[in-house]
Protein backbone atom coordinates (compact mmCIF):
# COMPACT_ATOMS: atom_id res chain seq x y z
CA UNK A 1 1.82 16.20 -7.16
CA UNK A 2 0.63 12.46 -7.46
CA UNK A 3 3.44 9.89 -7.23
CA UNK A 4 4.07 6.69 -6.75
CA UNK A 5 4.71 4.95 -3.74
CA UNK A 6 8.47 2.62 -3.65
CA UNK A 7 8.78 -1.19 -2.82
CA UNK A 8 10.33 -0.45 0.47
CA UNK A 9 7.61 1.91 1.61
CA UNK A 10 5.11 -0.26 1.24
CA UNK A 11 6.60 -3.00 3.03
CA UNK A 12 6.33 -0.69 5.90
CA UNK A 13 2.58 -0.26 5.55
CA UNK A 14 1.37 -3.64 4.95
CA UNK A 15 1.02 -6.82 6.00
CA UNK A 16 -0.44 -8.92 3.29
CA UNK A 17 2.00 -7.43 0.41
CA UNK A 18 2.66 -7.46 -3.53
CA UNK A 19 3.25 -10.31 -5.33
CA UNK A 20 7.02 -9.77 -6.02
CA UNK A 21 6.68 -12.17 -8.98
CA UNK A 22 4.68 -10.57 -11.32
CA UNK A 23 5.38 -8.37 -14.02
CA UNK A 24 6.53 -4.37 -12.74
CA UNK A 25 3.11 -2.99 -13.20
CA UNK A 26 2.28 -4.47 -9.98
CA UNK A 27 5.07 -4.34 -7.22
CA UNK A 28 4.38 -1.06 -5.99
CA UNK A 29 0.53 -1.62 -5.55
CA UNK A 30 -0.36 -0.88 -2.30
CA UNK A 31 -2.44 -3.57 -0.27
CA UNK A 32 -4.98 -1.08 0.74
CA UNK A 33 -7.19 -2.55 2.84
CA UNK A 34 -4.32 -4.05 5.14
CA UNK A 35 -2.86 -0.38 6.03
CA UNK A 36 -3.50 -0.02 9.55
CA UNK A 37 -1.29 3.40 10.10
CA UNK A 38 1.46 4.94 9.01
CA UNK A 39 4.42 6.50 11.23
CA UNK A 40 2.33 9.15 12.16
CA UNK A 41 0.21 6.69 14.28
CA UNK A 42 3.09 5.67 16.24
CA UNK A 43 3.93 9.32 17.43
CA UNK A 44 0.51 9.89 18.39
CA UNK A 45 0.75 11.23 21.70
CA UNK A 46 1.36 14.91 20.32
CA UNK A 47 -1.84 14.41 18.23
CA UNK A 48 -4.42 13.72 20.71
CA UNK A 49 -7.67 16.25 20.89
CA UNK A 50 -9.40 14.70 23.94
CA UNK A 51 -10.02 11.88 26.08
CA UNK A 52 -12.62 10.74 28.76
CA UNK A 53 -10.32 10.94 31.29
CA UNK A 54 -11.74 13.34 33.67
CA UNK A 55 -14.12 11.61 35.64
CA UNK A 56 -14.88 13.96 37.74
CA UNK A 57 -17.65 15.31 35.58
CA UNK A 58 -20.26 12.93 34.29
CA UNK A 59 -19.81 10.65 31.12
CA UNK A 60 -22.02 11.24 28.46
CA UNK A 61 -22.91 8.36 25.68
CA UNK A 62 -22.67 9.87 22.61
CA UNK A 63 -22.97 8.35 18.94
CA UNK A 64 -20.29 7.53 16.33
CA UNK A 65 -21.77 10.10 14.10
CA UNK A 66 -21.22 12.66 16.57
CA UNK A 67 -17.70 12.05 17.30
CA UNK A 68 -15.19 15.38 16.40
CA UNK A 69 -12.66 16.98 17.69
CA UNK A 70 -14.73 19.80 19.22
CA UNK A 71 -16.38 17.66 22.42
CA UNK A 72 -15.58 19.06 25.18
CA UNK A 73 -16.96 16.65 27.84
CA UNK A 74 -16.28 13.50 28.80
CA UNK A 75 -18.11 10.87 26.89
CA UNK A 76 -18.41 6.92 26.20
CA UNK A 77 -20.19 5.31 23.15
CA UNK A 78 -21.74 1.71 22.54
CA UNK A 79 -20.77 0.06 19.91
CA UNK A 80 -20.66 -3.01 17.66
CA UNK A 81 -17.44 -4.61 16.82
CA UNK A 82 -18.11 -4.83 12.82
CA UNK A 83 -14.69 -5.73 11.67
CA UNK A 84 -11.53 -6.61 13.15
CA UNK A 85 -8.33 -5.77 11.03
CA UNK A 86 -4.40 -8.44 11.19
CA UNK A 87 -2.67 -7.29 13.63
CA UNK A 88 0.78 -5.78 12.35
CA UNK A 89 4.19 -4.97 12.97
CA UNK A 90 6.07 -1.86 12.44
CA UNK A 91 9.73 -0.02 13.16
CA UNK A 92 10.62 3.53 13.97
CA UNK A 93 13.32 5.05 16.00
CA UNK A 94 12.23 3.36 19.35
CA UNK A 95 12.55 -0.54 17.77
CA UNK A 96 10.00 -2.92 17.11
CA UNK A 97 6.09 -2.16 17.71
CA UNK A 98 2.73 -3.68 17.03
CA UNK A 99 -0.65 -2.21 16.17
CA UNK A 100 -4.27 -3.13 15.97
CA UNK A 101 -7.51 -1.71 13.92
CA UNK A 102 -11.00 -2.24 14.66
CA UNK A 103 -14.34 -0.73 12.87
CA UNK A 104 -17.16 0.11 15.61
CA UNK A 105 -20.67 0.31 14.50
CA UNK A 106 -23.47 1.63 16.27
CA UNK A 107 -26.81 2.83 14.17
CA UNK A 108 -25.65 6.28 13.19
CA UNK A 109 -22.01 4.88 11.62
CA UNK A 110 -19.17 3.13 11.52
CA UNK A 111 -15.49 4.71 13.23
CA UNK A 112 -11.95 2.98 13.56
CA UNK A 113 -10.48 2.50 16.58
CA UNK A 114 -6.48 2.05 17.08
CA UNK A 115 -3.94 -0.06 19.70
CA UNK A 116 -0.81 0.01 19.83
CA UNK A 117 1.60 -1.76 21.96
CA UNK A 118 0.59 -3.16 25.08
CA UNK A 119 -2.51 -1.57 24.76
CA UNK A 120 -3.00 -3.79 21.29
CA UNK A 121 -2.20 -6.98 23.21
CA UNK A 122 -4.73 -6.31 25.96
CA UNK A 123 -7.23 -4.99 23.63
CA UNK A 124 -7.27 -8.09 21.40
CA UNK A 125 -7.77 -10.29 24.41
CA UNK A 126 -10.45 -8.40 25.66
CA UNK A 127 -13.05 -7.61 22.55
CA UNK A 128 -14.10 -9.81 19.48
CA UNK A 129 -15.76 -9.52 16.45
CA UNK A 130 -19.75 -9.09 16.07
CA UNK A 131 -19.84 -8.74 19.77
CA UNK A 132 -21.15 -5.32 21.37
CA UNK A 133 -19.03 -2.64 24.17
CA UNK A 134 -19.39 -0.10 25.97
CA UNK A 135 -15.96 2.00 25.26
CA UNK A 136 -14.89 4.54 27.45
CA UNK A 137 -11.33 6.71 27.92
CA UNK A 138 -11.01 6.69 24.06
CA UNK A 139 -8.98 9.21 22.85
CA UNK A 140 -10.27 11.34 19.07
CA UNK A 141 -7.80 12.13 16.62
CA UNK A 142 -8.38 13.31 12.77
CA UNK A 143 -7.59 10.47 10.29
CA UNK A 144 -4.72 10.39 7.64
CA UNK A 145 -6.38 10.50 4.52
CA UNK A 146 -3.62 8.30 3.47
CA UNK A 147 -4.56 5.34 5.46
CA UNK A 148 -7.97 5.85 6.82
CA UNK A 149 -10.34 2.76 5.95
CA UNK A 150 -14.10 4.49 6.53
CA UNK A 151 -15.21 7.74 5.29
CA UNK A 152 -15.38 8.94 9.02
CA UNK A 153 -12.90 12.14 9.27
CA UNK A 154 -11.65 10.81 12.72
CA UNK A 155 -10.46 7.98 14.75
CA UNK A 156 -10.06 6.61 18.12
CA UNK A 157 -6.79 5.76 20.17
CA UNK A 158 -6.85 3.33 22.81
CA UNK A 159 -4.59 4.32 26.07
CA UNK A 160 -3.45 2.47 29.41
CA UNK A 161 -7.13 4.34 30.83
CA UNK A 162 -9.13 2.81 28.53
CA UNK A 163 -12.15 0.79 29.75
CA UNK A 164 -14.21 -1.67 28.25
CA UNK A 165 -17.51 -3.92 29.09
CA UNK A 166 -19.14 -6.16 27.01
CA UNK A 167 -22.57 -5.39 26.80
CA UNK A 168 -26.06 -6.39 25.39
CA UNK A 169 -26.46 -4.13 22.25
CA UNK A 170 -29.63 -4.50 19.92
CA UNK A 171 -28.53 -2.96 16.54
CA UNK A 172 -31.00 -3.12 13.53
CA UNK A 173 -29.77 -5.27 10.77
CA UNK A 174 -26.90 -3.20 9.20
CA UNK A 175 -28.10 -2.99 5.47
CA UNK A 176 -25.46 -1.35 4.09
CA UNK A 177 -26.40 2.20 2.22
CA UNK A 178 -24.53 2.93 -0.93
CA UNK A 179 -23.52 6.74 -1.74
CA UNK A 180 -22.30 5.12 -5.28
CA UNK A 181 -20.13 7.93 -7.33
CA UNK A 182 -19.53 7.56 -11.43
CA UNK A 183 -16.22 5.95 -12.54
CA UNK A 184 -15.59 9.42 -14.59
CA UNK A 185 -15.39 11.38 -10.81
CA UNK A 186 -12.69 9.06 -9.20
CA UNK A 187 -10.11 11.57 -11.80
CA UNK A 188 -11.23 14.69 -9.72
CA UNK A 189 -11.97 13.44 -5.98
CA UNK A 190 -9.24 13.34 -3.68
CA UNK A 191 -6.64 10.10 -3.50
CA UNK A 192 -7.47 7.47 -0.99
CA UNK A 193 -11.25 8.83 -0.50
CA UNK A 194 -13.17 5.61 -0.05
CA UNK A 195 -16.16 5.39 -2.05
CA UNK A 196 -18.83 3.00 -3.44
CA UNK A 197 -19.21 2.19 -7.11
CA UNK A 198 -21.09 -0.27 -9.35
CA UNK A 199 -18.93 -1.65 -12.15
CA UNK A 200 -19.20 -3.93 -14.62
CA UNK A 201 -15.88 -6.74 -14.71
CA UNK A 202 -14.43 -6.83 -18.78
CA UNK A 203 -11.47 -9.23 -17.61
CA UNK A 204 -10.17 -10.98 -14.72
CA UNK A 205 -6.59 -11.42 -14.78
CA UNK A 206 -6.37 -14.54 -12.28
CA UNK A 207 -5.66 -14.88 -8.62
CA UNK A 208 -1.76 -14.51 -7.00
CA UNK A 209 -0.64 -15.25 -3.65
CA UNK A 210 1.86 -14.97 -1.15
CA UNK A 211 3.74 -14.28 1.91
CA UNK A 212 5.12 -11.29 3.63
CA UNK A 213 6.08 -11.42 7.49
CA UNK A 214 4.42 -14.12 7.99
CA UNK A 215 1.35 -13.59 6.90
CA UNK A 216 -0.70 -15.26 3.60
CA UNK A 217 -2.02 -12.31 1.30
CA UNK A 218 -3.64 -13.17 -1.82
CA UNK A 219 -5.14 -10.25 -4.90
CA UNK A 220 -6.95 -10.48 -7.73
CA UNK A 221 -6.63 -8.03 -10.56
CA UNK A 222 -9.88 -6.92 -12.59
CA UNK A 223 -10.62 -4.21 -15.34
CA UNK A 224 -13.90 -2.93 -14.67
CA UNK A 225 -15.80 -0.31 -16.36
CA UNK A 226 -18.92 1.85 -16.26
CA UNK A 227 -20.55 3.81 -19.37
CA UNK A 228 -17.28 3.40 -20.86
CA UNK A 229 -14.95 4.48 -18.27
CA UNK A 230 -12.30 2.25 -17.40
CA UNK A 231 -9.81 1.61 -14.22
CA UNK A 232 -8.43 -1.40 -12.59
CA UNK A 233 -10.09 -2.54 -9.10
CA UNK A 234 -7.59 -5.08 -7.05
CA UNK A 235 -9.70 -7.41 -4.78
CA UNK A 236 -7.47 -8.62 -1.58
CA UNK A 237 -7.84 -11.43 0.32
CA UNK A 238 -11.75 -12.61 1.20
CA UNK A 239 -12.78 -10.18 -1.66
CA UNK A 240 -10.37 -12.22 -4.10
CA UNK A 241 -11.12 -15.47 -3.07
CA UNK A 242 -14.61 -14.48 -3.37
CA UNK A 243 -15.58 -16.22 -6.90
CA UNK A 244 -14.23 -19.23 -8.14
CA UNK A 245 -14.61 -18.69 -11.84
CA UNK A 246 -13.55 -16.34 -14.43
CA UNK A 247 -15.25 -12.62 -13.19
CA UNK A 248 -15.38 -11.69 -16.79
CA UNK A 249 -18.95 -10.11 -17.36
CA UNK A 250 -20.10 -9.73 -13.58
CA UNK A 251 -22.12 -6.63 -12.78
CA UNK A 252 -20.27 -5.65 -9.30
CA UNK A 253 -21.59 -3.65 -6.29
CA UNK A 254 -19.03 -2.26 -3.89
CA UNK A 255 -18.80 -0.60 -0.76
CA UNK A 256 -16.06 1.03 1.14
CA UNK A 257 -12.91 1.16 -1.44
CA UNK A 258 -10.01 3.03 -1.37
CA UNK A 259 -9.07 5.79 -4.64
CA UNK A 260 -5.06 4.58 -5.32
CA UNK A 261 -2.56 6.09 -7.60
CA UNK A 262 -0.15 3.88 -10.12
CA UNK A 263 2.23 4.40 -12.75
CA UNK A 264 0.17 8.03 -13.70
CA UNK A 265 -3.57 6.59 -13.09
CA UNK A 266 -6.14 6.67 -10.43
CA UNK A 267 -7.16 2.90 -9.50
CA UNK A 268 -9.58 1.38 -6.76
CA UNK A 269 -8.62 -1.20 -4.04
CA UNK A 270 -10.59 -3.43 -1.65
CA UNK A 271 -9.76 -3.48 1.85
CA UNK A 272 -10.87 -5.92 4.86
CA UNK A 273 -14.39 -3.76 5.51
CA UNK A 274 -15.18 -3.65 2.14
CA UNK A 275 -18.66 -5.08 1.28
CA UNK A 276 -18.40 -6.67 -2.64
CA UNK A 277 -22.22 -7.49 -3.61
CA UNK A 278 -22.64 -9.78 -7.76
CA UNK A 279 -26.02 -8.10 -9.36
């Protein structure tokens, strides 16, 4: 059964957070594309499938796409950096932690990778965004449908053994490919898929901003609609501050957002990969 999410669990998830100000319709809505993990990620020692830890047998390079649960060898992958997520804070039964997300890109797809800790402090200082790695002692886990970002159906940890070098990477030009879906199947698909639709903007209801834990987070409301189907799309942050005028009548063209659930409806949510495209 679909329900909706309280104030005081989303505080937990997010960093950027609701606009406590406005009217009730829109305290509980999640800021999407900030959700790096959930609990789960914090106890995620009991989860891990494998790891490229033995090195007594020989590392092979493998590509995002083929990334599962099932290898059964060690392996490394060479990737792109394509997006690099705040870092966050969270609490749980052992105190205070932080955590880290980053998308990796190589030419068969796009796959998050996780820090938490210490591992997210020396992780941050080590890699930066739109610069190209060799990763290896990764750990794969399955994502949580609840707070996965890409469409990929698993995710990588990083742990005290993990090793990377910076390396010279030529990747095509990413042109993003759209797998668009009709407004009328976001009611059947599963919440918190991420998809890619084309919609057209009927009204813009402004720009809000704020603060939560120190961090600025700012959202912009729209009703969009395609072949008269109609659903509310929040834009966060660079997405929101995209335009500077009214949105009204815009023809938009989105990749990578996230299927939400408020007060009984389905609605769609940007997050930071999300690639927003005016036709």
């Amino acid at each position: 059964m679909e329900t909706n999410e309280t104030v005081s669990d989303i505080l937990q998830q997010i960093t950027p957070t609701v606009d406590n100000t406005t009217n009730t319709d829109m305290i509980t809505h999640t800021d999407r594309h900030s959700i790096l993990s959930n609990t789960n990620d914090i106890n995620y020692d009991s989860q891990i499938i494998w790891s490229t830890s033995n090195l007594n047998e020989k590392t092979t390079l493998i590509n995002i796409s083929q990334i599962n649960t099932d290898i059964a060898r060690p392996w490394k992958i060479r990737a792109l950096v394509s997006c690099e997520y705040p870092k966050r804070t969270f609490t749980n039964s052992n105190g205070i932690g932080e955590v880290s997300n980053w998308d990796l890109t190589d030419e068969t797809g796009s796959i998050t990778m996780v820090a938490f800790n210490l591992n997210c402090h020396m992780m941050s200082g080590k890699i930066k965004k739109n610069q190209a790695y060799e990763f290896t002692n990764l750990t794969i886990r399955t994502t949580s449908n609840a707070f996965k970002t890409l469409p990929h159906l698993f995710q990588l940890v990083c742990t005290s053994s993990t090793r990377v070098q910076e390396i010279d990477l030529t990747i095509s030009p990413i042109q993003p490919v759209y797998n668009l879906i009709h407004l009328k199947e976001v009611n059947s698909i599963d919440l918190n898929s991420i998809v890619d639709v084309q919609v057209q903007v009927l009204r813009d209801y402004g720009v809000s901003t704020g603060t939560f834990n120190d961090c600025v987070w700012t959202r912009r409301d729209l009703h969009v609609v395609q072949d008269g189907i109609h659903i509310k799309l929040s834009l966060w942050n660079d997405q929101a501050r995209l335009v500077t005028r009214n949105m009204a009548g815009l023809c938009l063209k989105l990749k990578n957002v996230k299927v939400s659930w408020f007060d009984g409806s389905r609605t769609l949510s940007t997050m930071a990969n999300t690639q927003l495209l005016i036709i």
